[in-house]
N, C-alpha and C. Protein backbone atom coordinates (compact mmCIF):
# COMPACT_ATOMS: atom_id res chain seq x y z
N UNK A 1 19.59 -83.69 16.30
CA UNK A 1 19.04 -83.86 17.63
C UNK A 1 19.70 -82.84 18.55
N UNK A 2 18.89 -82.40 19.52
CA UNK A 2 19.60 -80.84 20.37
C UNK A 2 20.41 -82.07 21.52
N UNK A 3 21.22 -81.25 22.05
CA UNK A 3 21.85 -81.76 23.26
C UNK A 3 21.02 -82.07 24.44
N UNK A 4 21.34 -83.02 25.34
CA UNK A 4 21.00 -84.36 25.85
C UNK A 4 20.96 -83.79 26.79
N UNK A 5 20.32 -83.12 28.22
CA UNK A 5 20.50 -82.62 29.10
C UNK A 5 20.74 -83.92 30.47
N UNK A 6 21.35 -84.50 30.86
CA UNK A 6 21.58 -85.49 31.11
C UNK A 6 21.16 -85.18 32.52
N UNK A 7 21.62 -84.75 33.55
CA UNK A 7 21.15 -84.24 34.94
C UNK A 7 19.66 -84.16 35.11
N UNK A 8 19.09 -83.49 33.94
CA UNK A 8 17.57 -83.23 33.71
C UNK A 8 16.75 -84.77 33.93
N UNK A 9 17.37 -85.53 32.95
CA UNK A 9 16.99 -86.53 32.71
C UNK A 9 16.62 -87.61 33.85
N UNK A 10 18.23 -87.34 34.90
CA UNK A 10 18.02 -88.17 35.92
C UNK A 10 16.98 -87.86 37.22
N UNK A 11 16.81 -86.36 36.91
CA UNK A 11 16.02 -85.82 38.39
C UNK A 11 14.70 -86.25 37.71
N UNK A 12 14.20 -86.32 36.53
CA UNK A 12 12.90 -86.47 36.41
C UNK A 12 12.93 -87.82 35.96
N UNK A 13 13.24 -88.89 36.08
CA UNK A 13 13.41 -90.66 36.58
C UNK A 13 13.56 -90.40 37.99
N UNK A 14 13.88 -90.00 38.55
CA UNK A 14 14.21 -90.60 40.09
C UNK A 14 12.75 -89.95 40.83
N UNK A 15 12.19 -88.43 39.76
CA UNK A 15 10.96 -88.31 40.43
C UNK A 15 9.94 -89.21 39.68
N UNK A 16 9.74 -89.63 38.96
CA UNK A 16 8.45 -90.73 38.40
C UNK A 16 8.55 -92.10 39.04
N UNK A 17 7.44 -92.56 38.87
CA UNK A 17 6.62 -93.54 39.37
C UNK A 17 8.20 -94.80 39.32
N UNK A 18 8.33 -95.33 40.93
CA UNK A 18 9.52 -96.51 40.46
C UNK A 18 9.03 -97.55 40.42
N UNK A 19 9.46 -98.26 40.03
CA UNK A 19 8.98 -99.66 39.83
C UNK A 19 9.12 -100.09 38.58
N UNK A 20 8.57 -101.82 37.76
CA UNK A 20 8.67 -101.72 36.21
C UNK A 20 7.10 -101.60 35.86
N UNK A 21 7.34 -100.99 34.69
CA UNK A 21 6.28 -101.14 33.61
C UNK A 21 5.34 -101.93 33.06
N UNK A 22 4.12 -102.28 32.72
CA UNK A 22 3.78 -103.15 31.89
C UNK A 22 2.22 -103.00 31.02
N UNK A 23 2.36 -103.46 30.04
CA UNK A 23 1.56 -102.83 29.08
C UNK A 23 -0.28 -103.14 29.86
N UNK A 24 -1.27 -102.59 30.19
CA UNK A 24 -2.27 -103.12 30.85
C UNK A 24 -3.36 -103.13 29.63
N UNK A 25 -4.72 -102.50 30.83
CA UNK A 25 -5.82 -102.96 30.37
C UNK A 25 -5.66 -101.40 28.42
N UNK A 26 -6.99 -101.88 28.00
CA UNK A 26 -7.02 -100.78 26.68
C UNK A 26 -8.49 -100.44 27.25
N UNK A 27 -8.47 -99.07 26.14
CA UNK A 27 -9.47 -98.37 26.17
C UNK A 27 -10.34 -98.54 24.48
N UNK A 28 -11.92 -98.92 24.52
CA UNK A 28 -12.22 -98.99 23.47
C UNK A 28 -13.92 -97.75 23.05
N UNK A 29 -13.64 -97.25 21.95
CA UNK A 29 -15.04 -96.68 21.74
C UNK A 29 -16.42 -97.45 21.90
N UNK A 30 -17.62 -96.61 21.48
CA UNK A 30 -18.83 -97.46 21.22
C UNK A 30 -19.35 -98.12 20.41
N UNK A 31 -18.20 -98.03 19.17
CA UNK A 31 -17.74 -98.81 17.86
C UNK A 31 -17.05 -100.14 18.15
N UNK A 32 -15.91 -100.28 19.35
CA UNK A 32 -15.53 -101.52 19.61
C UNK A 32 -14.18 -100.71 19.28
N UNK A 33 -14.05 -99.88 18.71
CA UNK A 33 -12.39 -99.58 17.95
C UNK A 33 -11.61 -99.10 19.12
N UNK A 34 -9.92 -99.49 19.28
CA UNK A 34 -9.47 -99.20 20.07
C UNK A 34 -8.99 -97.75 20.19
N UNK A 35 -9.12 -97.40 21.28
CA UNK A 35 -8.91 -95.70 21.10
C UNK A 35 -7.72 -95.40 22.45
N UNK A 36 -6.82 -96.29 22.75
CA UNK A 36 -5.79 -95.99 23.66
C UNK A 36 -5.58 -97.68 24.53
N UNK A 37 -4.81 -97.38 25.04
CA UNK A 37 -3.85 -98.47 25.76
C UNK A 37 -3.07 -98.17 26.83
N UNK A 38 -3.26 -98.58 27.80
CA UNK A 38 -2.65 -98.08 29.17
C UNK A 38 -1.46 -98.74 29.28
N UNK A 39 -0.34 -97.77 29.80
CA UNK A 39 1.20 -98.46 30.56
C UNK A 39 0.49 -98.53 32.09
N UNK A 40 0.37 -99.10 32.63
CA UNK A 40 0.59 -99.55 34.09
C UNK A 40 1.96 -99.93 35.51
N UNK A 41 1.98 -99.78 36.08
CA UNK A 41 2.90 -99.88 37.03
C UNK A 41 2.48 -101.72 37.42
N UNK A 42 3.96 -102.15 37.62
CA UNK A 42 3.36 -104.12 37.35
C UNK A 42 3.31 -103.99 38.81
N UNK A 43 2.61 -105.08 39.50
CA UNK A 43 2.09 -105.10 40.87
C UNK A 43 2.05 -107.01 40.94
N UNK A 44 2.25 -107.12 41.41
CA UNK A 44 2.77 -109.40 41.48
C UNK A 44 2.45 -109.57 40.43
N UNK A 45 3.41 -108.44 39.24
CA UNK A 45 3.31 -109.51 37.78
C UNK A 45 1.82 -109.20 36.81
N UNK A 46 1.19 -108.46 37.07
CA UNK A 46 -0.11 -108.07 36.29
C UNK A 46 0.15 -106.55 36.58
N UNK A 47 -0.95 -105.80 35.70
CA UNK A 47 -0.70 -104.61 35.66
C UNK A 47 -1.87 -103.86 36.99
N UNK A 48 -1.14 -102.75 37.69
CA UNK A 48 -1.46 -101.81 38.74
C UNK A 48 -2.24 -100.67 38.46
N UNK A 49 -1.61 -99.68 39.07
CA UNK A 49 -2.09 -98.74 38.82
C UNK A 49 -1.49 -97.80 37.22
N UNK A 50 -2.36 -97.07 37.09
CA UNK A 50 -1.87 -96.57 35.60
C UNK A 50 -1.39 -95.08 35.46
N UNK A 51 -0.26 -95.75 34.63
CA UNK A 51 1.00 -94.41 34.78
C UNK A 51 0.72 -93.78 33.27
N UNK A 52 0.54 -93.96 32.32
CA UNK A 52 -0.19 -93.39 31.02
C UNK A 52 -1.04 -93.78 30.27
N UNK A 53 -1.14 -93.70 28.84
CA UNK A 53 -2.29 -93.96 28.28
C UNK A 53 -1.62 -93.20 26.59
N UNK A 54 -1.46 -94.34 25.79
CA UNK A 54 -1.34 -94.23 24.95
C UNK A 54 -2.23 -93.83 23.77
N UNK A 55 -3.13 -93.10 22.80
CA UNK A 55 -4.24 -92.88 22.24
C UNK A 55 -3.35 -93.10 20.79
N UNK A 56 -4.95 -93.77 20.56
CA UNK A 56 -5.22 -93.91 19.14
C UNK A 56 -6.15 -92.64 18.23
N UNK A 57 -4.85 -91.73 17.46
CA UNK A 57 -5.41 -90.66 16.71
C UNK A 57 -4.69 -90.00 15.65
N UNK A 58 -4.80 -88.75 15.09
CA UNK A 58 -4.17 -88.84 13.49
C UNK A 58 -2.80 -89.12 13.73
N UNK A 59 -2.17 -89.03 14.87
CA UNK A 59 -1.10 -89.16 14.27
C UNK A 59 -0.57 -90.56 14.70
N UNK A 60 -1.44 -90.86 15.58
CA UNK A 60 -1.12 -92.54 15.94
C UNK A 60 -2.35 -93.40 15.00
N UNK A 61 -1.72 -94.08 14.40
CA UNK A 61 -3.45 -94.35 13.18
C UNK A 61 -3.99 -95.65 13.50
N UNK A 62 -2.89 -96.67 13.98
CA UNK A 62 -3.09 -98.05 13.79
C UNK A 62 -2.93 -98.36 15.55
N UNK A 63 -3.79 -99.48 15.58
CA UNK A 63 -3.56 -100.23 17.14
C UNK A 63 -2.45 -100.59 17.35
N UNK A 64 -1.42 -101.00 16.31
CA UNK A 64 0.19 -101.89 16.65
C UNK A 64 0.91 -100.50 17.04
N UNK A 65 0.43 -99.37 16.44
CA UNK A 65 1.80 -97.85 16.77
C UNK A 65 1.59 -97.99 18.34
N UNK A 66 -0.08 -97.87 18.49
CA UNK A 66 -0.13 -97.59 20.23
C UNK A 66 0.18 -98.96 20.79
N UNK A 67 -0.46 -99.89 20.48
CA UNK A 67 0.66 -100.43 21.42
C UNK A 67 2.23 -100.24 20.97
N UNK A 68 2.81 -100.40 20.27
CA UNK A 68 4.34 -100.15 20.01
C UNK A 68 4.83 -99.34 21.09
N UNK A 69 3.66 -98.07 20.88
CA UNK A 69 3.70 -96.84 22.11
C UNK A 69 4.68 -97.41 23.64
N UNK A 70 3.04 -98.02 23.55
CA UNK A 70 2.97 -98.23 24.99
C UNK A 70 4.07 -99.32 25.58
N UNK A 71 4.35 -100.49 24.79
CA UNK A 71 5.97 -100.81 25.07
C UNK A 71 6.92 -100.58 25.03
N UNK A 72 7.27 -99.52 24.29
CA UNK A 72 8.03 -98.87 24.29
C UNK A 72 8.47 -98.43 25.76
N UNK A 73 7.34 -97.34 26.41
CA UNK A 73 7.49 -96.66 27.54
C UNK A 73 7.21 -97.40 28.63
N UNK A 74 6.58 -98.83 28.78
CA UNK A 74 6.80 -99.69 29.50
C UNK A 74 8.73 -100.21 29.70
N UNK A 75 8.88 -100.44 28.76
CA UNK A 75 10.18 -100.98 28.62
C UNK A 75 11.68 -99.89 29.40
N UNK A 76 10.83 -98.58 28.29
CA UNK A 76 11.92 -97.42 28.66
C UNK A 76 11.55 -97.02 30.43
N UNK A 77 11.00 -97.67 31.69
CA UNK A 77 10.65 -97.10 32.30
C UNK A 77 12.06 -96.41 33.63
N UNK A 78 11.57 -95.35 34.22
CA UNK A 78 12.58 -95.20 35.11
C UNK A 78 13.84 -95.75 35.45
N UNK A 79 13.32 -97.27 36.01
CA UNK A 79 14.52 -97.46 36.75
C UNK A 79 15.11 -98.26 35.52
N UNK A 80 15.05 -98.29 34.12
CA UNK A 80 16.03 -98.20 32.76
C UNK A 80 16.59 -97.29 32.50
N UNK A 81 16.14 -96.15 32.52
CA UNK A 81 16.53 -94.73 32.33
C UNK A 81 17.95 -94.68 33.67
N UNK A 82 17.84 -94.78 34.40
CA UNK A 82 18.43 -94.68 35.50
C UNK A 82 19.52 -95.01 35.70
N UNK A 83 19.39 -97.01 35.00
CA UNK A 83 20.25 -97.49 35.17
C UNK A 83 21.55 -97.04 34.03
N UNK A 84 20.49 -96.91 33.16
CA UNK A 84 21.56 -96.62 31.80
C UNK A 84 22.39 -95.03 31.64
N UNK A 85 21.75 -94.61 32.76
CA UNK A 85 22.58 -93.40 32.79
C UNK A 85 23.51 -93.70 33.62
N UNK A 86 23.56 -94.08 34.94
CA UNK A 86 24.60 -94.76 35.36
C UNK A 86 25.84 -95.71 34.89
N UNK A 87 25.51 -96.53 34.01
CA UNK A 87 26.32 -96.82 33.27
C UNK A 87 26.93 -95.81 32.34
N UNK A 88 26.69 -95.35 31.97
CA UNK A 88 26.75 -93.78 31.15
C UNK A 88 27.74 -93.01 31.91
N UNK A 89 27.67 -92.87 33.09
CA UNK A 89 28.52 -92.13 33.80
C UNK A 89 29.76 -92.92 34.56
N UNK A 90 29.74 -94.37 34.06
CA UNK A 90 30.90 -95.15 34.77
C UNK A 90 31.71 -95.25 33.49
N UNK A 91 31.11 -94.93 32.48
CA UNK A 91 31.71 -95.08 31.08
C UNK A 91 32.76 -93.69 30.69
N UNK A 92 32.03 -92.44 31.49
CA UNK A 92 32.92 -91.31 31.20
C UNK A 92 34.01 -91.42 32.23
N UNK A 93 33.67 -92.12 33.10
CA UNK A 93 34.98 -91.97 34.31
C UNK A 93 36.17 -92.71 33.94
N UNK A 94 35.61 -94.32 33.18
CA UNK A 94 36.82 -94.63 32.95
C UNK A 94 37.62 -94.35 31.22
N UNK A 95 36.92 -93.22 30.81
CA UNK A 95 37.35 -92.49 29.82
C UNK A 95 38.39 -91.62 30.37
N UNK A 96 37.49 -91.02 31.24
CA UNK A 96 38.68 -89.96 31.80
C UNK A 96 39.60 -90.61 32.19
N UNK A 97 39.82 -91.77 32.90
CA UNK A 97 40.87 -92.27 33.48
C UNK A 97 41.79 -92.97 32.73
N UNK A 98 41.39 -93.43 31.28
CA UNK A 98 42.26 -93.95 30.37
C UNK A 98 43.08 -92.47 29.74
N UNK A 99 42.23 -91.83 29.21
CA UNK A 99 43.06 -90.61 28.78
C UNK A 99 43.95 -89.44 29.95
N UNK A 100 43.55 -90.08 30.98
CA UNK A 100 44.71 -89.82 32.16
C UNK A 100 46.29 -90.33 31.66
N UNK A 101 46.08 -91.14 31.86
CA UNK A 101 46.85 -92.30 31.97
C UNK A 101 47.39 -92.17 30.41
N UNK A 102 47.08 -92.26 29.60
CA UNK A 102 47.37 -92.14 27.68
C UNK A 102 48.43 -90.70 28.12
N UNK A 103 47.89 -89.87 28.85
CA UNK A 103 48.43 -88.07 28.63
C UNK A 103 50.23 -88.57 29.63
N UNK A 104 50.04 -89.52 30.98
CA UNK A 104 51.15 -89.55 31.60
C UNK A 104 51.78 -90.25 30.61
N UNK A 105 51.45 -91.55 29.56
CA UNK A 105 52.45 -92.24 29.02
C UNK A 105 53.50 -91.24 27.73
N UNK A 106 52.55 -90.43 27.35
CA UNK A 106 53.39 -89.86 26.41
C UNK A 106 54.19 -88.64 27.29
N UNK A 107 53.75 -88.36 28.41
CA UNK A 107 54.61 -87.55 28.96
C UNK A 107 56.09 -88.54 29.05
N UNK A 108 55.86 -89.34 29.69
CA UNK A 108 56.73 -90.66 29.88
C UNK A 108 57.92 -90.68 28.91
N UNK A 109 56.97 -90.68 27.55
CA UNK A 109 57.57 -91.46 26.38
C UNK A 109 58.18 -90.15 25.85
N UNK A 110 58.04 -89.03 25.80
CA UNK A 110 57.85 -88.34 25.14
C UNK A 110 58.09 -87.77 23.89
């Protein structure tokens, strides 16, 4: 996996759609077969306006992948991304601050 551009990550969550996620209405052919599945923005708890659209095609084959899809990126939405980077970054601080602190004791001890 290439390196994690983490800054990247947060400017483009803080620019997408805020709010949570939730899996909405689907899209079906003139066959009846499902051919995509919408993520929606939730609005009092039902789904809003629509933030993607998951499709059913070669490389998505089955209705459970797209939806899988689409909860997925419901789930993963922004303000998850966001939060978990934040945590992410309270996690390096008190890294740094233990191995502060580890570097004075053996100075200490030495």
């Amino acid at each position: 996996m290439s390196k994690i551009d983490y800054q990247a990550l947060r400017e483009k969550a803080e620019k997408a759609t805020k709010g949570s996620y939730i899996v909405g209405h689907t899209s079906v052919n003139q066959h009846g077969n499902l051919t995509g599945v919408f993520v929606c923005q939730k609005w009092k708890g039902e789904p809003g306006g629509v933030i993607a659209e998951c499709h059913v095609n070669c490389l998505v084959e089955t209705d459970v992948q797209a939806y899988a899809n689409a909860e997925f990126i419901a789930a993963f939405n922004p303000n998850v991304a966001l939060a978990l980077l934040d945590e992410r970054e309270r996690n390096q601080q008190y890294i740094k601050r233990r191995d502060q602190e580890n570097e004075e004791i053996a100075l200490t001890v030495g």
